[in-house]
Protein backbone atom coordinates (compact mmCIF):
# COMPACT_ATOMS: atom_id res chain seq x y z
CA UNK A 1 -37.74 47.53 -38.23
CA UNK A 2 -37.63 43.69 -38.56
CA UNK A 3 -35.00 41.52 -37.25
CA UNK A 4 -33.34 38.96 -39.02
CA UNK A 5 -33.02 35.74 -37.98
CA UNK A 6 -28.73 35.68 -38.60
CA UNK A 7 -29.05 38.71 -36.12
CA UNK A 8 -30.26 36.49 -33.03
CA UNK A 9 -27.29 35.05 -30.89
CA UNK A 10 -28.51 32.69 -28.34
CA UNK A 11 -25.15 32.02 -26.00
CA UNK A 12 -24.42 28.29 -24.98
CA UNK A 13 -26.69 27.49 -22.06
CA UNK A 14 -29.56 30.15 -23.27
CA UNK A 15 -32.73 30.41 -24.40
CA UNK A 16 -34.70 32.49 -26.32
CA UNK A 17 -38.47 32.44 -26.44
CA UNK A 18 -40.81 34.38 -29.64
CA UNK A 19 -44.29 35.03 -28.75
CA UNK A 20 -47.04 34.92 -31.64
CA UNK A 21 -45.45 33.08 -34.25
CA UNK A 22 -47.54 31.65 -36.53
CA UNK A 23 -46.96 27.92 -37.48
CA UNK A 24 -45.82 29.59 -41.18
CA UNK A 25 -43.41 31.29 -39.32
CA UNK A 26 -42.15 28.54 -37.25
CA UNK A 27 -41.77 26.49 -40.70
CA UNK A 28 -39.70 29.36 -42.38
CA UNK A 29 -37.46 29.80 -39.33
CA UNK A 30 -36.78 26.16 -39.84
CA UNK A 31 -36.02 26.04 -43.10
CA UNK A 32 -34.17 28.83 -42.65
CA UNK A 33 -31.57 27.83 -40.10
CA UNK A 34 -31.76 24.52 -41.86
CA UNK A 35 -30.29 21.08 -39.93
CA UNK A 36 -27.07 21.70 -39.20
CA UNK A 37 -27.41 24.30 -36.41
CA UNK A 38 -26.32 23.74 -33.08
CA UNK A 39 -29.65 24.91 -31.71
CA UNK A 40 -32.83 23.26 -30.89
CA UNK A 41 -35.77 24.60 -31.34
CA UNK A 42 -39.52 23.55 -30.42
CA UNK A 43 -42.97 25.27 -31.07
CA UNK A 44 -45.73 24.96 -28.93
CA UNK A 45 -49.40 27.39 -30.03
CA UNK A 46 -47.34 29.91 -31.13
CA UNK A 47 -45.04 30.03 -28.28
CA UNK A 48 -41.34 29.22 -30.20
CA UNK A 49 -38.23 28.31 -28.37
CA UNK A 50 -34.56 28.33 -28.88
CA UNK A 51 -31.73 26.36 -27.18
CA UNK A 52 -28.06 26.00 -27.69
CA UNK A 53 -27.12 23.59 -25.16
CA UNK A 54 -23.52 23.75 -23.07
CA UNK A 55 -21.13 21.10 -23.68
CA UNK A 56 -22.35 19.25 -20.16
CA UNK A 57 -25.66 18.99 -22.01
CA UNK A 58 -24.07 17.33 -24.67
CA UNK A 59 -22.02 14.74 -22.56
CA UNK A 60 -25.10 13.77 -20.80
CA UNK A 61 -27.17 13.45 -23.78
CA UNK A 62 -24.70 10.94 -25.72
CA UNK A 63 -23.96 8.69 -22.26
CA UNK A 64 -27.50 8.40 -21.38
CA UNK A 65 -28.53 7.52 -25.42
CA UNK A 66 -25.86 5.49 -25.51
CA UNK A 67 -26.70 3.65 -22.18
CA UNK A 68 -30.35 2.90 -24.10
CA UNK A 69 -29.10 1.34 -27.09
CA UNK A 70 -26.97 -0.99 -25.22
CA UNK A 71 -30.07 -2.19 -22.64
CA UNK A 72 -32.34 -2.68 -26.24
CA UNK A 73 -29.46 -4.33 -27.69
CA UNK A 74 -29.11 -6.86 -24.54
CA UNK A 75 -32.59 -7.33 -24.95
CA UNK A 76 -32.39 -8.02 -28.19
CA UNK A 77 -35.08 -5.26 -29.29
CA UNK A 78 -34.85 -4.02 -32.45
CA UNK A 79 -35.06 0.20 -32.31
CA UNK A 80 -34.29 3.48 -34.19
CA UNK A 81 -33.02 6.34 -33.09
CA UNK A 82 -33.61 9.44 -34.80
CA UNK A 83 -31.52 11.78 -32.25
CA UNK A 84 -32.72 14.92 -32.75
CA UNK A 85 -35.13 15.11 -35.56
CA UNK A 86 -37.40 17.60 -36.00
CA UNK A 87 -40.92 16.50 -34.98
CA UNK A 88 -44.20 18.51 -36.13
CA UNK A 89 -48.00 17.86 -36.43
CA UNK A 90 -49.74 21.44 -37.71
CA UNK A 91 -53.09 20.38 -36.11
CA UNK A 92 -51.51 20.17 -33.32
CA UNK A 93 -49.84 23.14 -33.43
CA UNK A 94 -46.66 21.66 -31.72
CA UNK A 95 -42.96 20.70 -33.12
CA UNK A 96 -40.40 19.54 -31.13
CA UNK A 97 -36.44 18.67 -31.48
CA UNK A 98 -35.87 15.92 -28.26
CA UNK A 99 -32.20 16.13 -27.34
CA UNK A 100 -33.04 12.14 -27.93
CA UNK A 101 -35.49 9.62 -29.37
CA UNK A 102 -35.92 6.40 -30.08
CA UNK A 103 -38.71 4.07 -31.95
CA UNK A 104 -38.80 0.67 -29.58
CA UNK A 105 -42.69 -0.88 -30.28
CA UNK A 106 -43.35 1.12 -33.15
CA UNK A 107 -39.79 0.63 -34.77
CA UNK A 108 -41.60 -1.80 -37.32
CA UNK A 109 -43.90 0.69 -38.36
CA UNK A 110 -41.11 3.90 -39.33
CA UNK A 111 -38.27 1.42 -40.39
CA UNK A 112 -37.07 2.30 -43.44
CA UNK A 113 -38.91 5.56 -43.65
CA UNK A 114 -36.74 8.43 -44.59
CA UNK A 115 -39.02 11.02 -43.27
CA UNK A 116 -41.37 11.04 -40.45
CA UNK A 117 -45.40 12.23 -41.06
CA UNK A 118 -47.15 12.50 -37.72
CA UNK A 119 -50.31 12.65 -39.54
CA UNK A 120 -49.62 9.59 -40.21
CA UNK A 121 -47.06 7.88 -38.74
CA UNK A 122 -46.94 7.48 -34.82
CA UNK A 123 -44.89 9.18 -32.08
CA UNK A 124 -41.47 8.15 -30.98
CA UNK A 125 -42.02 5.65 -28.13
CA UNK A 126 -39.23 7.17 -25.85
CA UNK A 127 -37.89 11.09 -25.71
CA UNK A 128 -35.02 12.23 -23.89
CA UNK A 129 -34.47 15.81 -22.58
CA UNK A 130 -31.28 17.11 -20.92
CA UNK A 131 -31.94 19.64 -18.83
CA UNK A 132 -29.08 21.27 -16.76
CA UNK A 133 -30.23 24.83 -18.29
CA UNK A 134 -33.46 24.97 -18.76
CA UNK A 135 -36.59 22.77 -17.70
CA UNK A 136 -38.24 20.79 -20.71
CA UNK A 137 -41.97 21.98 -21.62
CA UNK A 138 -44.50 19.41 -21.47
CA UNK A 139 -46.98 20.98 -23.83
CA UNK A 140 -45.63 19.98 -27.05
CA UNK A 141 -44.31 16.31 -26.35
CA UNK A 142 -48.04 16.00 -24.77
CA UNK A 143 -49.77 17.21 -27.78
CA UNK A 144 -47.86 14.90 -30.09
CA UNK A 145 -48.55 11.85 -27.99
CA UNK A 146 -45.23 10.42 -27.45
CA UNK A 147 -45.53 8.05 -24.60
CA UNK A 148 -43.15 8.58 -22.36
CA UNK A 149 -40.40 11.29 -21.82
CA UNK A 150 -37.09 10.86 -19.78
CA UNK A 151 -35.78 13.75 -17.68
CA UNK A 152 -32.38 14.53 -16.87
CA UNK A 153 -30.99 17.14 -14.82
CA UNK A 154 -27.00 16.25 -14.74
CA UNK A 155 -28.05 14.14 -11.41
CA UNK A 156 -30.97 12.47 -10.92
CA UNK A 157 -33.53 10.92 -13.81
CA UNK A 158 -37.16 11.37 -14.03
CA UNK A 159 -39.76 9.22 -15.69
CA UNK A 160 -42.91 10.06 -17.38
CA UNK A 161 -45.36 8.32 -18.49
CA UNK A 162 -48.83 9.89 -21.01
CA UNK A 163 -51.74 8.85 -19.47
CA UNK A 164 -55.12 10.47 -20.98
CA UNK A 165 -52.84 13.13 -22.91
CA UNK A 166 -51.00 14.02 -19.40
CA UNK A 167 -47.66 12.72 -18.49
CA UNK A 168 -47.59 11.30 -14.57
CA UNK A 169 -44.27 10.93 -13.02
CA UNK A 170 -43.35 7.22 -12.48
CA UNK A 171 -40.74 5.17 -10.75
CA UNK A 172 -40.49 2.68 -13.91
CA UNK A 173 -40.33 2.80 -17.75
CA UNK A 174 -43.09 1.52 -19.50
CA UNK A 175 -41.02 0.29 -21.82
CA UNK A 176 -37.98 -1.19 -19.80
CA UNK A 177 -40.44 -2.04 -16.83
CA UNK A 178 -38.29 -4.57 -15.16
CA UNK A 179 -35.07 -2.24 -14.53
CA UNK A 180 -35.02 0.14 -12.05
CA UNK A 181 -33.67 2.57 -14.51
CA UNK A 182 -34.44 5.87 -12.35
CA UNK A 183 -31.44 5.05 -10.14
CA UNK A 184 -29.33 2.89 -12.42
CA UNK A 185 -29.15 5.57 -15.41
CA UNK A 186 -27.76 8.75 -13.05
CA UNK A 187 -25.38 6.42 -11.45
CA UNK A 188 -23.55 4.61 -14.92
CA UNK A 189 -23.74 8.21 -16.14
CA UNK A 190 -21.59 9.35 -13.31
CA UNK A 191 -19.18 6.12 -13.31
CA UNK A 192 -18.60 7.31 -17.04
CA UNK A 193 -16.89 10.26 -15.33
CA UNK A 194 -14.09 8.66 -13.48
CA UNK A 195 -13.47 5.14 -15.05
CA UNK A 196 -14.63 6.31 -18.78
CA UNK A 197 -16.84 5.40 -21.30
CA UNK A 198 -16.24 2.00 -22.60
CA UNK A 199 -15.68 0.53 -18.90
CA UNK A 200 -18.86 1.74 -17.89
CA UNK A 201 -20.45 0.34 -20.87
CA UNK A 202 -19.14 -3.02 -20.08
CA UNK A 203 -20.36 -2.48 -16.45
CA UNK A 204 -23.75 -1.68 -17.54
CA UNK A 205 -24.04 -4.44 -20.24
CA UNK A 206 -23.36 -6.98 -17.40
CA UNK A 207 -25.77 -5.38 -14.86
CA UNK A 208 -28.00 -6.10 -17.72
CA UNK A 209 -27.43 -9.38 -18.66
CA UNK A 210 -27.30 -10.51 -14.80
CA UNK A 211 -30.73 -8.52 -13.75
């Protein structure tokens, strides 16, 4: 007997991982469940996964994506963020949904673009993974070259970097190299907590502007 995919309940804070699928199957499954869902779900050589993130996930992802825009806006760097859109390459057998993403050098290149073609178009320059219930998979973000993936385990941020299709841990952003972002990020994310959103914002902002 064959299950169905509206039989599967992954709680809040699980995951559930399918051996063997095929990258067909990986494709239906998304079509399937469609964009709406509140789970994520990424593919790696027939290895598929699916998350539904806890609320804490959710907070942290926001404050942390949030905390991004306004550095690149201070900066004055145009970006896109595409959140969490679906990214696939079939020759690479990989697909992955980043809890966040963001086009910073390469934002020229996709703007406008109302769907992404890694074939053809390039990586996001920066991914963001929340992980405060399960431990992000480097395989897949590897395999589709994006450049450098964030880290964040509801208290302390790590960095890394792809160098020669392996990601290295660093102590700066290649892309914000100037900010010492590994400390800075986990600690505005935790003032969020007790003064609130919008002071900590201004806090940051000015940190920024006064770096």
């Amino acid at each position: 007997m064959l299950l169905e995919l509206n039989q599967i309940i992954v709680p809040p804070g699980q995951q559930l991982l399918l051996k063997n699928v095929s990258w067909q199957m990986y494709e239906n499954i998304l079509s399937e469940l469609g964009e709406g869902r509140a789970a994520r779900i990424n593919y790696y050589q027939g290895m598929l996964e699916i998350v539904t993130p806890l609320p804490e996930h959710e907070i942290g992802k926001v404050m942390i994506g949030d905390l991004v825009k306004a550095l690149l806006e201070e900066l004055d760097i145009d970006f896109w963020s595409l959140a969490s859109t679906t990214f696939k390459n079939e020759a690479m057998a990989a697909g992955v949904e980043a809890d966040d993403c963001f086009y910073i050098q390469n934002e020229a290149v996709i703007r406008g673009k109302k769907r992404i073609d890694l074939t053809v178009d390039p990586p996001p320059d920066l991914a963001i993974e929340i992980d405060i219930t399960s431990r992000t998979r480097f395989n897949n973000y590897e395999a589709l070259g994006v450049t450098e993936l964030w880290r964040y385990d509801g208290q302390s941020l790590e960095i890394n970097v792809l160098e020669d299709g392996k990601y290295v841990k660093s102590n700066t952003s290649r892309n914000f190299s100037q900010f010492p972002l590994v400390d800075a990020i986990p600690q505005y994310v935790e003032q969020s907590k007790v003064v609130g959103r919008n002071a900590t914002m201004k806090a940051f902002r000015n940190w920024v502007r006064e770096f």
